[in-house]
C-alpha atoms as a PDB file:
ATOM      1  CA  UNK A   1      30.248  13.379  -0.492  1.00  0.00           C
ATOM      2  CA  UNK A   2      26.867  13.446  -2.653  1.00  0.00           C
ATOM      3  CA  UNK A   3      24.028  11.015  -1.473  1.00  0.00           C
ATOM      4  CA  UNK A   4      21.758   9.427  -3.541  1.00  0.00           C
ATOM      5  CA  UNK A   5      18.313   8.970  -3.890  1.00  0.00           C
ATOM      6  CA  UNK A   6      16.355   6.796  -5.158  1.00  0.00           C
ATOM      7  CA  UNK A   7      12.705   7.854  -6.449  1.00  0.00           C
ATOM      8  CA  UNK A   8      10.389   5.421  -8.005  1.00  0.00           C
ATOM      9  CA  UNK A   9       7.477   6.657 -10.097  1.00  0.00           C
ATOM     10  CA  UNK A  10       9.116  10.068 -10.411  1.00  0.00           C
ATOM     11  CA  UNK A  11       8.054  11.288 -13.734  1.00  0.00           C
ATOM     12  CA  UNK A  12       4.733  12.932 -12.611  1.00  0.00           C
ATOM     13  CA  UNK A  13       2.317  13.590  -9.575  1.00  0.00           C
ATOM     14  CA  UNK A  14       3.709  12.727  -6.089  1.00  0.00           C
ATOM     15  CA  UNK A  15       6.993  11.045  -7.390  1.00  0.00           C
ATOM     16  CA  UNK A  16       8.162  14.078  -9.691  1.00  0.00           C
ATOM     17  CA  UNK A  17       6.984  16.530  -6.695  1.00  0.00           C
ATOM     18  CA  UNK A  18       9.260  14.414  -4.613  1.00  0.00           C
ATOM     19  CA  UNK A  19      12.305  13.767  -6.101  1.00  0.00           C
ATOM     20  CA  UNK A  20      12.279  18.008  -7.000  1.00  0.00           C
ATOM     21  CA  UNK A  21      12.201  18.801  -3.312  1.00  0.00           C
ATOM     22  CA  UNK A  22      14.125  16.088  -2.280  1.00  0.00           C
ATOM     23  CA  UNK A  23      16.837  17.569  -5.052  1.00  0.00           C
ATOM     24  CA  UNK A  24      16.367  21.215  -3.199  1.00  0.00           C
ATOM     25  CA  UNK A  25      17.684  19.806  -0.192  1.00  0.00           C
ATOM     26  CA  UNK A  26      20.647  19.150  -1.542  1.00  0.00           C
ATOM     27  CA  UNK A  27      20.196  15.271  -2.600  1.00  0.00           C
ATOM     28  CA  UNK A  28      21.218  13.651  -5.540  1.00  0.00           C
ATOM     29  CA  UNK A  29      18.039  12.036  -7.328  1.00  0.00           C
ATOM     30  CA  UNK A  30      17.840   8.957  -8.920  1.00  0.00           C
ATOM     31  CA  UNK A  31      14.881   9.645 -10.912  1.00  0.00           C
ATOM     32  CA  UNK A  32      13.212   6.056 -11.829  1.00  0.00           C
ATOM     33  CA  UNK A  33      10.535   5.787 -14.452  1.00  0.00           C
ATOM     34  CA  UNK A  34       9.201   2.778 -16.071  1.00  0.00           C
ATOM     35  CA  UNK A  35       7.553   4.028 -19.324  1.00  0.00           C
ATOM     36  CA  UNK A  36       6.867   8.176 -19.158  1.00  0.00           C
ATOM     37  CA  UNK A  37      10.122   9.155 -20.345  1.00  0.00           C
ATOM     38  CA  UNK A  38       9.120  12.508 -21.196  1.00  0.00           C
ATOM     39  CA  UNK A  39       8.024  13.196 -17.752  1.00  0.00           C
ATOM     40  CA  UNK A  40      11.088  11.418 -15.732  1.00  0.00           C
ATOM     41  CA  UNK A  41      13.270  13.821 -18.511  1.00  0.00           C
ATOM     42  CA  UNK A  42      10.653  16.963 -17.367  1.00  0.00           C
ATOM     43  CA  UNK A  43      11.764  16.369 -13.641  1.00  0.00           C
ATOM     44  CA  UNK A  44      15.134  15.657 -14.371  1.00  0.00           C
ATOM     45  CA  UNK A  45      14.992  19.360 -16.349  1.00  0.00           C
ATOM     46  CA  UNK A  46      13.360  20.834 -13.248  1.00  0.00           C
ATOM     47  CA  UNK A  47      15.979  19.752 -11.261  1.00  0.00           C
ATOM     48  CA  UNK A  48      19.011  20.413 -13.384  1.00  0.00           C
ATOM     49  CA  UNK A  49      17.819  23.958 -14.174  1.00  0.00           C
ATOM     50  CA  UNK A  50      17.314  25.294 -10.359  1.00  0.00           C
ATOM     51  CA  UNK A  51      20.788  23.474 -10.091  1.00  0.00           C
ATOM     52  CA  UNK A  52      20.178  20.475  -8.952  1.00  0.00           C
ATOM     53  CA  UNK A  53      21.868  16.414 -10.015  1.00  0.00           C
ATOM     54  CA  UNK A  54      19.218  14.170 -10.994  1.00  0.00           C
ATOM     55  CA  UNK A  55      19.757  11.057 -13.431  1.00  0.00           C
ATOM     56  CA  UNK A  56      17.234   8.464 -15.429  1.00  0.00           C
ATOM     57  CA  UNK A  57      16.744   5.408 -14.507  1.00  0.00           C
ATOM     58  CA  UNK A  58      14.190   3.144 -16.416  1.00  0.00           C
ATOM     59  CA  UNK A  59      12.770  -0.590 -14.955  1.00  0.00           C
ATOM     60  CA  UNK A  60       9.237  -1.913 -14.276  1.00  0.00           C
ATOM     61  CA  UNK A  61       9.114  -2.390 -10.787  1.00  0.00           C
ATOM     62  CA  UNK A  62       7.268  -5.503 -10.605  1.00  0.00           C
ATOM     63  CA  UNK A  63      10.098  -7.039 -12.865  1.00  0.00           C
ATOM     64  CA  UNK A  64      12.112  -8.598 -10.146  1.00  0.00           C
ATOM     65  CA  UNK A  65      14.968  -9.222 -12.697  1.00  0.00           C
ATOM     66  CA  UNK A  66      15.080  -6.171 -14.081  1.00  0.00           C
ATOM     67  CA  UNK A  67      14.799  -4.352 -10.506  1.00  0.00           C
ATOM     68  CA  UNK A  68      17.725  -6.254  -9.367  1.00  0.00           C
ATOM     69  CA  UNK A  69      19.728  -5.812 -12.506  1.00  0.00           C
ATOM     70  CA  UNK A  70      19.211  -2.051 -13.572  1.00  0.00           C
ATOM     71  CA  UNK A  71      19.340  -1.389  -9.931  1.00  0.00           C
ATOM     72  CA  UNK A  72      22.661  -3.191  -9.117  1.00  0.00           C
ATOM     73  CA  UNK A  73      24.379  -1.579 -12.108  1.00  0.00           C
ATOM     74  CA  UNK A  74      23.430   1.960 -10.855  1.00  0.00           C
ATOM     75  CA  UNK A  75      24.670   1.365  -7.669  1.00  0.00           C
ATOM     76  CA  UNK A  76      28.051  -0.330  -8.937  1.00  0.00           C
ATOM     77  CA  UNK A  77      28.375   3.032 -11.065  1.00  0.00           C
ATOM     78  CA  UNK A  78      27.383   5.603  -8.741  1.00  0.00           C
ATOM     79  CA  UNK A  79      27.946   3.672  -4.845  1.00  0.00           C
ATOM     80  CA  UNK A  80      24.909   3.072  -2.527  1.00  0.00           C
ATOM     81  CA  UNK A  81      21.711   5.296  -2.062  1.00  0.00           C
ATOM     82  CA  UNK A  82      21.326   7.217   0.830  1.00  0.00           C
ATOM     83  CA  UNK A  83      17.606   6.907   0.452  1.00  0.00           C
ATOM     84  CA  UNK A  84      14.540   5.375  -1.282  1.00  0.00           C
ATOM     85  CA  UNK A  85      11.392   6.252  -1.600  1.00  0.00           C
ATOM     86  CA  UNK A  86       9.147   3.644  -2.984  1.00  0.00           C
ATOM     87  CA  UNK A  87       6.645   5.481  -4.423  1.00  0.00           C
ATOM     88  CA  UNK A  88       5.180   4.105  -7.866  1.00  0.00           C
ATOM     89  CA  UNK A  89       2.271   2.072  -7.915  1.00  0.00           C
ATOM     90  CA  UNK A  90      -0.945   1.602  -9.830  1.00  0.00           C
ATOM     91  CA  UNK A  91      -4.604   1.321  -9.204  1.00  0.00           C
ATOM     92  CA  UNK A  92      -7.487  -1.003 -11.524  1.00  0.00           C
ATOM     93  CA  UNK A  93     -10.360  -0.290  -8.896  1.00  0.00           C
ATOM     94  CA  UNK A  94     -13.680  -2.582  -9.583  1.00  0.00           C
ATOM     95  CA  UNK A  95     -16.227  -4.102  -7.300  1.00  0.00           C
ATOM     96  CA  UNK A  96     -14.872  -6.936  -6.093  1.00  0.00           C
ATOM     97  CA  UNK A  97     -17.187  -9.273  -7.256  1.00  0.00           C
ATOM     98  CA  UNK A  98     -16.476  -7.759 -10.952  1.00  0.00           C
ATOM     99  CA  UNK A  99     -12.987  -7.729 -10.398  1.00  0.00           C
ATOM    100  CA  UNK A 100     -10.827  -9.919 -12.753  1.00  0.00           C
ATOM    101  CA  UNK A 101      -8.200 -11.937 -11.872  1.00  0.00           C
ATOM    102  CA  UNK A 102      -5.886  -9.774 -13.421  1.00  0.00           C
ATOM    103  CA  UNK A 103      -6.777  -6.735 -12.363  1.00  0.00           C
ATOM    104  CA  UNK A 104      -6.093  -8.001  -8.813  1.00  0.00           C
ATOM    105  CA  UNK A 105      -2.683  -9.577  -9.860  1.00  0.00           C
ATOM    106  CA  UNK A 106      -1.436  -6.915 -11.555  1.00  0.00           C
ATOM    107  CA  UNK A 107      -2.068  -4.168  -8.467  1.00  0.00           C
ATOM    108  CA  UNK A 108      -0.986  -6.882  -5.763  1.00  0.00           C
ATOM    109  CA  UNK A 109       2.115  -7.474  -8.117  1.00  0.00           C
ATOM    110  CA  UNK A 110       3.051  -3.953  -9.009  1.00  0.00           C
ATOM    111  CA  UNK A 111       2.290  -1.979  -5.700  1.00  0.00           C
ATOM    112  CA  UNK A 112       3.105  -5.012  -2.930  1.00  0.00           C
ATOM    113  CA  UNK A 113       5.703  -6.889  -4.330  1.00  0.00           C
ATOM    114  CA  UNK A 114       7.532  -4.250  -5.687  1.00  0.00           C
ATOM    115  CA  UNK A 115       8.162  -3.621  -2.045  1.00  0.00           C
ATOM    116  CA  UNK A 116      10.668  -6.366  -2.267  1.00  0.00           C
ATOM    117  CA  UNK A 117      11.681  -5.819  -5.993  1.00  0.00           C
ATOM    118  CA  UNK A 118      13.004  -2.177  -5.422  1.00  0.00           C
ATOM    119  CA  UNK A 119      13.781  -2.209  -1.464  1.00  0.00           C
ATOM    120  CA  UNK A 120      15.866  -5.791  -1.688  1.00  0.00           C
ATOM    121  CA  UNK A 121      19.011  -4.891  -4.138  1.00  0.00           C
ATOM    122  CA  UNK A 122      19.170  -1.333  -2.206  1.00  0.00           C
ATOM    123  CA  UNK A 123      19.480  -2.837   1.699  1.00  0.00           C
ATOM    124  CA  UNK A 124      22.474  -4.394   1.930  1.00  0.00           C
ATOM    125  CA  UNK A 125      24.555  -1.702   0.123  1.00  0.00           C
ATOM    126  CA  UNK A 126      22.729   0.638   1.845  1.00  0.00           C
ATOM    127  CA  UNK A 127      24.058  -1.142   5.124  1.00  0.00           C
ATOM    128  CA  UNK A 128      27.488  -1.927   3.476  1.00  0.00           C
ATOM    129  CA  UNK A 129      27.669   1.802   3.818  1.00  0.00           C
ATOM    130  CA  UNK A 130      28.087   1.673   7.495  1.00  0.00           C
ATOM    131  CA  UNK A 131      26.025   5.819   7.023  1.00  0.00           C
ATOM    132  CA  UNK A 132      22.794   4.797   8.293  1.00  0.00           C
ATOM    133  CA  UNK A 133      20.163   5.649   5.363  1.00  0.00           C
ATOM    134  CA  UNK A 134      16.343   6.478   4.555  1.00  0.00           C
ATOM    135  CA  UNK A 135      13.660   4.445   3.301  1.00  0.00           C
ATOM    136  CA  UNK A 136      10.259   5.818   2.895  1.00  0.00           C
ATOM    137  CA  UNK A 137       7.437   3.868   1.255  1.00  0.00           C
ATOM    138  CA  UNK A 138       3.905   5.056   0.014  1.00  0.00           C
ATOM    139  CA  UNK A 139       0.746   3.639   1.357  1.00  0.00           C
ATOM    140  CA  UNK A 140      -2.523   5.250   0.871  1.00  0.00           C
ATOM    141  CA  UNK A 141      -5.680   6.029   3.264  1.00  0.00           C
ATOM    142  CA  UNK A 142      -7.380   2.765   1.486  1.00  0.00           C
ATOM    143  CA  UNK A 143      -4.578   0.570   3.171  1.00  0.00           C
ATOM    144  CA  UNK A 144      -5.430   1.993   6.535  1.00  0.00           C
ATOM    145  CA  UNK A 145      -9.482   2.086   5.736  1.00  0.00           C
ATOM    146  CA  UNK A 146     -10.181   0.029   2.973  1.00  0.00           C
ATOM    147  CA  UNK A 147     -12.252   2.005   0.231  1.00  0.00           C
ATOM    148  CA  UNK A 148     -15.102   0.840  -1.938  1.00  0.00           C
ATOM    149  CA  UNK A 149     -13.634  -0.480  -5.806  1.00  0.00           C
ATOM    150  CA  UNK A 150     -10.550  -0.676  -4.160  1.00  0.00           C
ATOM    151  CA  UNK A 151     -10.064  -3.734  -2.650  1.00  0.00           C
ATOM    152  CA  UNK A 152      -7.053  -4.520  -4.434  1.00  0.00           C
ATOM    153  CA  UNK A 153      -5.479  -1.855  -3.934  1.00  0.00           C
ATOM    154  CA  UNK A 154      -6.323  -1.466  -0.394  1.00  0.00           C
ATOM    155  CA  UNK A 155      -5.107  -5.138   0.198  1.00  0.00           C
ATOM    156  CA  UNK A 156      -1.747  -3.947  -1.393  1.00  0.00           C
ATOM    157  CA  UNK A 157      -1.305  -0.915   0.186  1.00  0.00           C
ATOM    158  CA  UNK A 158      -1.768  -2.864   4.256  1.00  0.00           C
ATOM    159  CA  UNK A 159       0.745  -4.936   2.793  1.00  0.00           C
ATOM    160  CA  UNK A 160       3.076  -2.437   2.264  1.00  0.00           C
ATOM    161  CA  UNK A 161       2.061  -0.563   5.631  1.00  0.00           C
ATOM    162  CA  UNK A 162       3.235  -4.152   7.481  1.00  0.00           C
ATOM    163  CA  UNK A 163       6.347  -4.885   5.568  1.00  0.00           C
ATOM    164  CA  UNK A 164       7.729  -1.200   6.525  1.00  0.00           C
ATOM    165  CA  UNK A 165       7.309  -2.080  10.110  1.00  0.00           C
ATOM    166  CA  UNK A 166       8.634  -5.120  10.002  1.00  0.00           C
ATOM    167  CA  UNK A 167      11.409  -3.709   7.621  1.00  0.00           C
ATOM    168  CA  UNK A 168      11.770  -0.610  10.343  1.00  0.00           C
ATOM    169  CA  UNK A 169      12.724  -3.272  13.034  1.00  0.00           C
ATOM    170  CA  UNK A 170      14.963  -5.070  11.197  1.00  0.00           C
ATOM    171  CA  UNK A 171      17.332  -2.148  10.517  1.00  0.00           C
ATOM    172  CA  UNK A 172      16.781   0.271  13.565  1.00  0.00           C
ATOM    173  CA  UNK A 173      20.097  -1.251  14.374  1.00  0.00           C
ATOM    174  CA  UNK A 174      21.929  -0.385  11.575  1.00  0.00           C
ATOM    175  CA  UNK A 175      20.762   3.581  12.102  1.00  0.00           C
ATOM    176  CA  UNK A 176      18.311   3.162   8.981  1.00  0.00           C
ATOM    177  CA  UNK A 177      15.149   4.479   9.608  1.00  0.00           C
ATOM    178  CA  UNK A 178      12.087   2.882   7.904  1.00  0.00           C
ATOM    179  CA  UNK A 179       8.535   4.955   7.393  1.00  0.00           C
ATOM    180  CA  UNK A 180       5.389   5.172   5.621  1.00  0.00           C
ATOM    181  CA  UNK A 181       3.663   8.220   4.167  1.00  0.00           C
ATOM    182  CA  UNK A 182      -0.218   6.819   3.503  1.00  0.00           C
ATOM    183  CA  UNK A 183      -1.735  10.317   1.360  1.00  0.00           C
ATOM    184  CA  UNK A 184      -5.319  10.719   1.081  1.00  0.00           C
ATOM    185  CA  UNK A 185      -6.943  12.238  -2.080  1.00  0.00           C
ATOM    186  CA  UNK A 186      -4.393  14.236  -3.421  1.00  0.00           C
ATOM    187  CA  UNK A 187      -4.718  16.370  -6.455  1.00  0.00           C
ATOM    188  CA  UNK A 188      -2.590  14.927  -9.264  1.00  0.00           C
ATOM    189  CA  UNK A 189      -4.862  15.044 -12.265  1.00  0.00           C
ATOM    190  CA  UNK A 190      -5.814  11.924 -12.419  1.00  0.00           C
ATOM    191  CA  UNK A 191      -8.528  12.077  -9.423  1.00  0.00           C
ATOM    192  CA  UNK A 192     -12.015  10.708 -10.965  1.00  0.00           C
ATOM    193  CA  UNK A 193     -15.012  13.886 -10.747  1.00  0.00           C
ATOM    194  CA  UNK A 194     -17.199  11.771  -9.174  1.00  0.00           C
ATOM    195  CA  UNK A 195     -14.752  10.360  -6.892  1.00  0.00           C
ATOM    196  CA  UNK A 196     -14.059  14.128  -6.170  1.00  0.00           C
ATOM    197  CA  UNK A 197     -18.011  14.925  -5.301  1.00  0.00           C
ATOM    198  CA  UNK A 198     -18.515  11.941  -3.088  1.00  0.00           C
ATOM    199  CA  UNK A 199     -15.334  11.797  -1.117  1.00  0.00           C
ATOM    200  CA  UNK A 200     -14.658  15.643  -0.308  1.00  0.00           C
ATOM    201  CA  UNK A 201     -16.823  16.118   2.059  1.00  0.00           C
ATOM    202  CA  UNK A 202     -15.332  13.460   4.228  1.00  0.00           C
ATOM    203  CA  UNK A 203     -12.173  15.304   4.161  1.00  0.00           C
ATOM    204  CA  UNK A 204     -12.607  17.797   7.424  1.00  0.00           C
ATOM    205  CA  UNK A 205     -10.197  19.991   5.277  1.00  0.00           C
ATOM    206  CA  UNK A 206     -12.693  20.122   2.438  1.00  0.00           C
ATOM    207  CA  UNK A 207     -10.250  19.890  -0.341  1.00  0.00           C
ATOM    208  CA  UNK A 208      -7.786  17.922  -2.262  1.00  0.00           C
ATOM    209  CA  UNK A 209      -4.115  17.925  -1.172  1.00  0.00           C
ATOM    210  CA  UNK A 210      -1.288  18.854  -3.018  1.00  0.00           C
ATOM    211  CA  UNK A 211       1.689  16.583  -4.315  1.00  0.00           C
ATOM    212  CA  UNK A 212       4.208  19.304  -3.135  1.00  0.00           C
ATOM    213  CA  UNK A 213       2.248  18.972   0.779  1.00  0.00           C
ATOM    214  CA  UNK A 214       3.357  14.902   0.234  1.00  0.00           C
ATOM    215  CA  UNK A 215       6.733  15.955  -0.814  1.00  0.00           C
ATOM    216  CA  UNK A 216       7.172  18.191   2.412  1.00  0.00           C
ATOM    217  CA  UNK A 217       6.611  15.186   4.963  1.00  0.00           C
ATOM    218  CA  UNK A 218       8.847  13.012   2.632  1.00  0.00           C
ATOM    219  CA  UNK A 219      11.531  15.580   2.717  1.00  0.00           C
ATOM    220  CA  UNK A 220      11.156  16.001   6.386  1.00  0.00           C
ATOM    221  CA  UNK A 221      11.598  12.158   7.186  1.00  0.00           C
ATOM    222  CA  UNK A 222      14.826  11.908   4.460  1.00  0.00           C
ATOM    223  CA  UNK A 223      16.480  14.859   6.459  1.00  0.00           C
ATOM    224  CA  UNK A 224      19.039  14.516   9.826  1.00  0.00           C
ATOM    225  CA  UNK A 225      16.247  15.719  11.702  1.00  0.00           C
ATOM    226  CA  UNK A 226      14.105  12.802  11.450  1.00  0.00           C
ATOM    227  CA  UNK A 227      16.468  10.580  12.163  1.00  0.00           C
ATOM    228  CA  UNK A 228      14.564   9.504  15.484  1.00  0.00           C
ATOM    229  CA  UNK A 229      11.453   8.784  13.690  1.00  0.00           C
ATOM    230  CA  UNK A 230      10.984   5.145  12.258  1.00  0.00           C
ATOM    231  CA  UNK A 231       8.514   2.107  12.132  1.00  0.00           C
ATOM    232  CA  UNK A 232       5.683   5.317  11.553  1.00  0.00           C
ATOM    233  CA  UNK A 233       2.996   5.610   9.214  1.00  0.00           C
ATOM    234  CA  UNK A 234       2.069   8.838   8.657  1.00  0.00           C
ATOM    235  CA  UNK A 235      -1.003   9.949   7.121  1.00  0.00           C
ATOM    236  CA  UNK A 236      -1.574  12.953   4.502  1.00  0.00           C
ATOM    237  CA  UNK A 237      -5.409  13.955   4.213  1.00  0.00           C
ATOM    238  CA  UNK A 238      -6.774  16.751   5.320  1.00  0.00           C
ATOM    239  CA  UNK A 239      -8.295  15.226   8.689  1.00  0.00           C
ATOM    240  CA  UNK A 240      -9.820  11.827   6.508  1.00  0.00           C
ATOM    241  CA  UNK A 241      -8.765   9.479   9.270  1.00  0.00           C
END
């Protein structure tokens, strides 16, 4: 019997790295996008063509409605995922005493709450299943350290990092295991120069990580093997913290 996977924020960078791998290892991906339809249809290609099964699936995840109802209809087509990995998310960094109210909103609303939005109309199914099941959210080194411009972000991201423990405890039981991958600076194009010149040489590893080195630990934590690991936050980042 095929499982399913969910992957939010799949059609580029760490998202489209993971739901390829994840779709190597034999998984059927659920690849979610909310407006880069050519990308979500360039990782669905990917997949398809090195033989994998990967379907669209469109919804702004901090559209509690629409997360409930595009995700409910998938489920009642296709049965319950197997996994989720909560990945999408956006950043508006500012000094905080520039920041506008807005620009905190919308990265509290899109990268916490969406915690609930995605994860909520996927548990009980999920449990329904009586298979046990994966869940894997992304934080980020500014949830565990905070980071200059980013205190909105950072705010969201700790958010996240406590609601998968919590989340972890609350379903150890049911043989669903609960972690959190928290990457440092990881090279997906979109990486700021100067960000680049002033924050490499913190990294012990002096350089940039690579969305495929995300998707290993992801794919390592959705496998059979790592079904003893949960409540865990994980870092990616070259030695950062």
């Amino acid at each position: 019997m095929s499982r399913h996977v969910l992957v939010t924020g799949a059609s580029k960078g760490i998202g489209q790295a993971v739901a390829i791998q994840l779709a190597q290892d034999g998984f059927d991906v659920v690849v979610h996008y909310m407006s880069d339809q050519t990308g979500a249809e360039q990782t669905q290609a990917t997949i398809q063509q090195a033989g994998g099964q990967a379907r669209l699936l469109q919804f702004d995840i901090s559209d509690r409605e629409q997360c409930r109802e595009k995700i409910e209809a998938d489920i009642a087509e296709h049965g319950a995922y197997y996994g989720v990995v909560s990945n999408a998310g956006i950043t508006r960094d500012t000094a905080f005493p520039a920041m506008m109210s807005d620009e905190w909103d919308s990265v509290i609303h899109t990268n916490l709450d969406s915690f609930y939005n995605v994860l909520h109309p996927c548990v009980m199914p999920m449990v329904q299943l009586r298979k046990g099941g994966r869940i894997i959210t992304m934080a980020s080194v500014s949830g565990i350290m905070g980071n200059r411009g980013q205190t909105n972000y950072s705010a969201a991201k700790a958010g996240v990092i406590g609601a998968t423990k919590s989340l972890a405890l609350e379903l150890a039981k049911r043989k669903i295991t609960v972690n959190c991958v928290a990457p440092g600076l990881i090279d997906t194009g979109m990486v700021d120069e100067h960000v680049q010149e002033h924050a490499l040489p913190q990294v012990p590893l002096r350089r940039m990580g690579k969305p495929e080195e995300v998707a290993g630990l992801v794919s390592y934590l959705m496998s059979d093997n790592a079904a003893y690991i949960t409540r865990q936050v994980i870092s990616v980042n070259g030695g950062l913290v």
